[in-house]
Protein backbone atom coordinates (compact mmCIF):
# COMPACT_ATOMS: atom_id res chain seq x y z
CA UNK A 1 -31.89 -32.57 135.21
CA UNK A 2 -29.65 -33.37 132.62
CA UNK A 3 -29.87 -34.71 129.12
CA UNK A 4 -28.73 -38.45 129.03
CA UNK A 5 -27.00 -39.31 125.59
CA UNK A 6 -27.51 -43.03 124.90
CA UNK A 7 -24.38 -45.25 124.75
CA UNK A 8 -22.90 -46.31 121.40
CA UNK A 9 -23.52 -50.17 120.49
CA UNK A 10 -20.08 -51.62 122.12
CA UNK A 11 -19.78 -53.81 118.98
CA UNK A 12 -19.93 -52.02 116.11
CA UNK A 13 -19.71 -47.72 117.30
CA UNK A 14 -23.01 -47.04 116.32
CA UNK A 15 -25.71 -45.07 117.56
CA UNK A 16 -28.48 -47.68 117.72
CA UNK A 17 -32.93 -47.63 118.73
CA UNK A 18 -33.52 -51.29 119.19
CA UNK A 19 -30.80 -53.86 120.99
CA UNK A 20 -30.41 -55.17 124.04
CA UNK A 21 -28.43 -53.12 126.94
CA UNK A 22 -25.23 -52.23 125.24
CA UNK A 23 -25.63 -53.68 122.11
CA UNK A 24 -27.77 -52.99 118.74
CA UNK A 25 -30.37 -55.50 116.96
CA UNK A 26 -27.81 -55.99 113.84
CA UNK A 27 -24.70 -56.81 116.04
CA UNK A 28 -26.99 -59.35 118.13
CA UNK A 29 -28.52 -60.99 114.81
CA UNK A 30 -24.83 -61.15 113.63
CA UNK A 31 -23.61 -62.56 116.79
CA UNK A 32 -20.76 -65.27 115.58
CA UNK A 33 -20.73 -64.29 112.34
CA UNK A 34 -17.38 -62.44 110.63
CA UNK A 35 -17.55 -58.55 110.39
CA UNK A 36 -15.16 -56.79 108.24
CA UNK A 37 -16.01 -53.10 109.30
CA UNK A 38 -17.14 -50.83 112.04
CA UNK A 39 -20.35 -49.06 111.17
CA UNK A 40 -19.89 -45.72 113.25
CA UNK A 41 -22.81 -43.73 111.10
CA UNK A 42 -26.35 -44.73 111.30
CA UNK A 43 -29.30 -42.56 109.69
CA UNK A 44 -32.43 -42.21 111.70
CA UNK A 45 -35.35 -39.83 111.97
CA UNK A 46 -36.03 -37.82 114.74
CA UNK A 47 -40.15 -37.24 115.25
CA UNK A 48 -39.90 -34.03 113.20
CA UNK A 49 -38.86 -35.54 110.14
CA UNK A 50 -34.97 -33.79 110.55
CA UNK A 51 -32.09 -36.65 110.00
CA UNK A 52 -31.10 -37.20 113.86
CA UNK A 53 -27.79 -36.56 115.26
CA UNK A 54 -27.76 -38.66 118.93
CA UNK A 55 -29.70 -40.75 120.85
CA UNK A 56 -31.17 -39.93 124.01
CA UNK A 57 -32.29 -41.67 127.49
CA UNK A 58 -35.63 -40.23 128.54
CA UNK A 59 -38.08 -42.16 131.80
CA UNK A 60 -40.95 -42.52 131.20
CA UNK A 61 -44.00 -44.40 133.08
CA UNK A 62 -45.22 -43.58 136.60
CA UNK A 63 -42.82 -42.82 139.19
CA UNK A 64 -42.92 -46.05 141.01
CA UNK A 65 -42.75 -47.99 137.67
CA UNK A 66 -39.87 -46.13 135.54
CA UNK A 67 -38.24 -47.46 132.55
CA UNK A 68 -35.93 -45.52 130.02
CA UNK A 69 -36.44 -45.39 126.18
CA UNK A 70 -34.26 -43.89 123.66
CA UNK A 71 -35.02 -41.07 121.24
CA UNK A 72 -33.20 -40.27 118.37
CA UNK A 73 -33.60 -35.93 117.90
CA UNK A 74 -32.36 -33.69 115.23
CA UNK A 75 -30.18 -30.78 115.84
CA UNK A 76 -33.05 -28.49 116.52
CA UNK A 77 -35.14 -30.89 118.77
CA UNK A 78 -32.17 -31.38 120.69
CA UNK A 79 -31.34 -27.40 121.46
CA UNK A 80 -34.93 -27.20 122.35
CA UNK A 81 -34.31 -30.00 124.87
CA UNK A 82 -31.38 -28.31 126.47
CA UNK A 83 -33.47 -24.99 126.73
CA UNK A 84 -36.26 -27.32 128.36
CA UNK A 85 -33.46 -28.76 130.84
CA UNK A 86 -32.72 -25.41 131.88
């Protein structure tokens, strides 16, 4: 199986936790309102404290009842992912 990277937000670039589908919470609060820029970098936390670098998809939930999540992960949480793929 193969690690899922979350989509961007299609309205501003950003990687994003909370939105709906394709699109972050800020861009669908702002919805109608004027924005001057494209935010491309946003600063979470992955679980071990590190500053996170992408955005995963992971299932979770029984196997009749799936639904996907996203993670942010660090660097290192993310190469230990890839070796857990494997």
């Amino acid at each position: 199986m193969t690690i899922k990277y979350a989509a961007p937000c299609n309205e501003c670039g950003a990687i994003y936790l909370d939105g709906i589908k394709t699109t972050c919470s800020r861009c669908v609060r702002l919805k109608g309102q004027k924005r001057s820029r494209r935010r491309l970098e946003i600063r979470f936390k992955c679980d071990c404290g590190e500053m996170a670098v992408a955005v995963i998809l992971v299932s979770i939930g029984p196997e009749d009842d799936l639904r996907e999540e996203r993670i942010a992960v660090c660097e290192g949480c993310l190469a230990d992912e890839r070796l857990i793929q494997e």
